[in-house]
N, C-alpha and C. Protein backbone atom coordinates (compact mmCIF):
# COMPACT_ATOMS: atom_id res chain seq x y z
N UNK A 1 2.66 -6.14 -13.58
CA UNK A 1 1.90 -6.17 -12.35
C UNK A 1 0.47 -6.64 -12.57
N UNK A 2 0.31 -6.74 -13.95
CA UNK A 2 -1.17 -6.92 -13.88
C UNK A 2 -1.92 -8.55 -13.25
N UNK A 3 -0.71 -9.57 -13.28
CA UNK A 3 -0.88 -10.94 -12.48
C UNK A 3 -1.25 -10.82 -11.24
N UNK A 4 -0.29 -9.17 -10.59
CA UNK A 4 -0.97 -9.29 -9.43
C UNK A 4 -2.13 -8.45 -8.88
N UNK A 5 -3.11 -8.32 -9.77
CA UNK A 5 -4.46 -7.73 -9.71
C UNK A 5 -4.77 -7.90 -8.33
N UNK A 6 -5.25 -9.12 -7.88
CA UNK A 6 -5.73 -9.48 -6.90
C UNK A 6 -5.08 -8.41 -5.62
N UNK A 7 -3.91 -9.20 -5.32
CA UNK A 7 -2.59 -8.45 -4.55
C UNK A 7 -3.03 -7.23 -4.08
N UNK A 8 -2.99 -6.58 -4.91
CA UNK A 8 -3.12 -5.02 -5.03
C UNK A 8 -4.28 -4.41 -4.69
N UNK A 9 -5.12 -5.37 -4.92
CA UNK A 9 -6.65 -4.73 -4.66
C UNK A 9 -6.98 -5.45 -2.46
N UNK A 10 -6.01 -6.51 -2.78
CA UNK A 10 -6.39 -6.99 -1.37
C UNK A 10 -5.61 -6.37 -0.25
N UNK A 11 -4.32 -5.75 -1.09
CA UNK A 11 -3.58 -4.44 0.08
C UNK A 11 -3.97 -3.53 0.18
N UNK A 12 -5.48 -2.89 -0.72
CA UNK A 12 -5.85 -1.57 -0.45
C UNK A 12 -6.85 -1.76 0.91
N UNK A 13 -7.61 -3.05 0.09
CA UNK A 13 -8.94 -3.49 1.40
C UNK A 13 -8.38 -3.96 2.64
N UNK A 14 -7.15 -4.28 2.34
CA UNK A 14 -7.04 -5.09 3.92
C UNK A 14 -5.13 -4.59 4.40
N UNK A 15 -4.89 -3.65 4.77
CA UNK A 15 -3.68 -3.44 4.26
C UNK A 15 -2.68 -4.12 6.03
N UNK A 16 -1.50 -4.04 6.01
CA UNK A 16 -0.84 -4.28 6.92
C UNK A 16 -0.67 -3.06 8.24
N UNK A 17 -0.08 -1.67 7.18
CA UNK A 17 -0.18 -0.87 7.20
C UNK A 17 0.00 -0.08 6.41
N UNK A 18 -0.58 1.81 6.96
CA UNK A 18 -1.35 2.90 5.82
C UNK A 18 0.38 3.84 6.46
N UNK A 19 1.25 4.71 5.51
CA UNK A 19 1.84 5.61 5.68
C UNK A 19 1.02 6.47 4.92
N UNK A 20 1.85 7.60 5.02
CA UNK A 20 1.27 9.11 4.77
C UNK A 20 1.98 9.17 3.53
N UNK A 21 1.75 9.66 2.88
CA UNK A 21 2.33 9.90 1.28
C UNK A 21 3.43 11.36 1.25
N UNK A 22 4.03 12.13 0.51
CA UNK A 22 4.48 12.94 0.44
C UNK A 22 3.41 14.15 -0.44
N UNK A 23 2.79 13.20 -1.50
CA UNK A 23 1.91 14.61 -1.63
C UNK A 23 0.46 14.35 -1.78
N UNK A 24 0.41 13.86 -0.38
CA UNK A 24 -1.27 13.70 0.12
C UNK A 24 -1.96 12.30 -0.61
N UNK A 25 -1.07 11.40 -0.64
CA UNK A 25 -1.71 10.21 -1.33
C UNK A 25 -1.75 9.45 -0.12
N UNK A 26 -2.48 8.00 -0.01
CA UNK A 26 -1.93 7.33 0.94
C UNK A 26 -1.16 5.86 0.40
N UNK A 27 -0.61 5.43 1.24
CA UNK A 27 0.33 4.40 0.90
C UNK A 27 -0.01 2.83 1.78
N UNK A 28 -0.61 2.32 0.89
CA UNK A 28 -0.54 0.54 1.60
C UNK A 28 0.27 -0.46 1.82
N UNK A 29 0.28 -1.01 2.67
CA UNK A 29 1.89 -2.35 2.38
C UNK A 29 0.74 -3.47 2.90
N UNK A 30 1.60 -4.65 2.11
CA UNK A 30 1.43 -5.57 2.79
C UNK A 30 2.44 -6.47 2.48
N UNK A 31 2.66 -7.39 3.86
CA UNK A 31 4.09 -8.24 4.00
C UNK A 31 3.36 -9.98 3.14
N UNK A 32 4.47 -9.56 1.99
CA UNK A 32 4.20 -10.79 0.96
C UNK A 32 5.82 -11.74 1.72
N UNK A 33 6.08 -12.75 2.66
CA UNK A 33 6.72 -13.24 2.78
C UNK A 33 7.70 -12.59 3.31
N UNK A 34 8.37 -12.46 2.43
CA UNK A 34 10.38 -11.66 3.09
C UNK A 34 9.90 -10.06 2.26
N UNK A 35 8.99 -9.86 1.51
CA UNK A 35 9.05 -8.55 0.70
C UNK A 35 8.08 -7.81 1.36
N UNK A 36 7.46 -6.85 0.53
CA UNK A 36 6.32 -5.71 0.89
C UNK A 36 5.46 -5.71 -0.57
N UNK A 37 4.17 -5.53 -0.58
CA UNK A 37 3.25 -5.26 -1.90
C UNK A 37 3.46 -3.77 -1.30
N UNK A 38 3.68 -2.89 -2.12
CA UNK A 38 3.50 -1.34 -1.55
C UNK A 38 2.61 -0.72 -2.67
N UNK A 39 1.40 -0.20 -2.26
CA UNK A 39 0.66 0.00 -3.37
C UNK A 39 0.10 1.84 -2.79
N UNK A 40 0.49 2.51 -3.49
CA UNK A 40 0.21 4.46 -3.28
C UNK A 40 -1.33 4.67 -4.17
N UNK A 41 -1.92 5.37 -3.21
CA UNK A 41 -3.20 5.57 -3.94
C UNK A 41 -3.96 6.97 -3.23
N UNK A 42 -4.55 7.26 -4.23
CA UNK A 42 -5.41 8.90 -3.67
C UNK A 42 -7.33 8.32 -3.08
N UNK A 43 -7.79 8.30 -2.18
CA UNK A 43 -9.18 8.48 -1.85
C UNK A 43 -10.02 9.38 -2.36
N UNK A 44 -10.64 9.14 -3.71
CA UNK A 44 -11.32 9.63 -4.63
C UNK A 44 -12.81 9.57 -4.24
N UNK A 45 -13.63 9.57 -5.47
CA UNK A 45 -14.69 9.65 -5.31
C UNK A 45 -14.93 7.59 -5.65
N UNK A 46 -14.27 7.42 -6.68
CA UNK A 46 -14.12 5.88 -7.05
C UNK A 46 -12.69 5.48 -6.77
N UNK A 47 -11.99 5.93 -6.42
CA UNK A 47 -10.54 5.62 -5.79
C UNK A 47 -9.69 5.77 -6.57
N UNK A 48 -8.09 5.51 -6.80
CA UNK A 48 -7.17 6.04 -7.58
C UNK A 48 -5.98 5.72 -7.77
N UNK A 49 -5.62 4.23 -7.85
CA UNK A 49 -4.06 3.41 -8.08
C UNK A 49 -3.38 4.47 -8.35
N UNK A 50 -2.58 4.89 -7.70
CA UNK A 50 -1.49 5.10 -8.67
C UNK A 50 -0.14 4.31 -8.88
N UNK A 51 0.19 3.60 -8.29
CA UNK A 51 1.57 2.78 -8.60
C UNK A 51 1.08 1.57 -7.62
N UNK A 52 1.86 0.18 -8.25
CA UNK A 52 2.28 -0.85 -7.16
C UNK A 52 3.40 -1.44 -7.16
N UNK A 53 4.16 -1.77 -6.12
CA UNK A 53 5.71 -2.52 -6.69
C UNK A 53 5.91 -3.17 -5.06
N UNK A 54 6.68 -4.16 -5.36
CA UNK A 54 7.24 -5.10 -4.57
C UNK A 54 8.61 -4.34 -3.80
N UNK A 55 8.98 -4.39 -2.51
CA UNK A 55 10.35 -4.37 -2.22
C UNK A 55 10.87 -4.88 -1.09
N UNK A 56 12.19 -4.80 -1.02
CA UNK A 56 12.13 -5.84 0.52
C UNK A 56 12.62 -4.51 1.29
N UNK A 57 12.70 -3.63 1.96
CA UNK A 57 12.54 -2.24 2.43
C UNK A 57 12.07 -0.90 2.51
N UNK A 58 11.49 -0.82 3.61
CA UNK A 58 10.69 0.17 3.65
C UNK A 58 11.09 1.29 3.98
N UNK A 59 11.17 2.64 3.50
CA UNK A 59 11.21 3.96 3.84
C UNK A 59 10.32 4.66 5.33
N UNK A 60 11.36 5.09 5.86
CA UNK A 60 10.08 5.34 7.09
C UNK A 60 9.44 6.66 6.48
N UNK A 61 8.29 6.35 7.26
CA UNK A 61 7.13 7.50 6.72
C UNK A 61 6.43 7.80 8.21
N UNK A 62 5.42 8.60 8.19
CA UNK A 62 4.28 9.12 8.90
C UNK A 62 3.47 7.68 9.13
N UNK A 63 3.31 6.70 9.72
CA UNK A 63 2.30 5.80 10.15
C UNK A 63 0.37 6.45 10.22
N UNK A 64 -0.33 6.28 9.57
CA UNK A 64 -1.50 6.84 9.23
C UNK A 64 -2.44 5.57 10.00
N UNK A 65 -2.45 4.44 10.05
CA UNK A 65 -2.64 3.41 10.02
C UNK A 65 -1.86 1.60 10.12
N UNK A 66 -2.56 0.99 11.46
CA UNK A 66 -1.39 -0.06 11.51
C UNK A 66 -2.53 -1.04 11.88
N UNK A 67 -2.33 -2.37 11.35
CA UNK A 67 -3.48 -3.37 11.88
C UNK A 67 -2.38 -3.56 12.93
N UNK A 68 -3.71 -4.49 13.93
CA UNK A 68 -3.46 -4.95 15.07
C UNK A 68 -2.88 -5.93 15.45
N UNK A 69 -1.78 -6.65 15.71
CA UNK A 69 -0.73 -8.02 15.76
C UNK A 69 -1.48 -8.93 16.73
């Protein structure tokens, strides 16, 4: 994942949409084509990756956040 540095940092700043995490993290997507960048992270004091991965389906969750179409 580390190629997609960028990716990851541009789904936190600019995300598609924010779900709710299961244990208080929040969760970013953004629609890369036919897939999802899904990147889970905690709101720290300096912030807090914790995972990123690609998939082409999404789990429904709690909607926290949705940009505007």
């Amino acid at each position: 994942m580390a190629f997609l540095l960028e990716g990851v940092l541009n789904t936190i700043a600019a995300p598609d949409i924010i779900f709710k995490g299961d244990f208080g993290e929040s969760i970013s997507v953004k629609k890369i084509n036919d897939k999802y960048l899904v990147v889970p992270y905690r709101e720290e004091k300096n912030g807090f990756i914790i995972t990123a991965y690609i998939t082409k389906k999404l789990r429904g969750r709690e909607i926290i956040w949705e940009a505007k179409k």
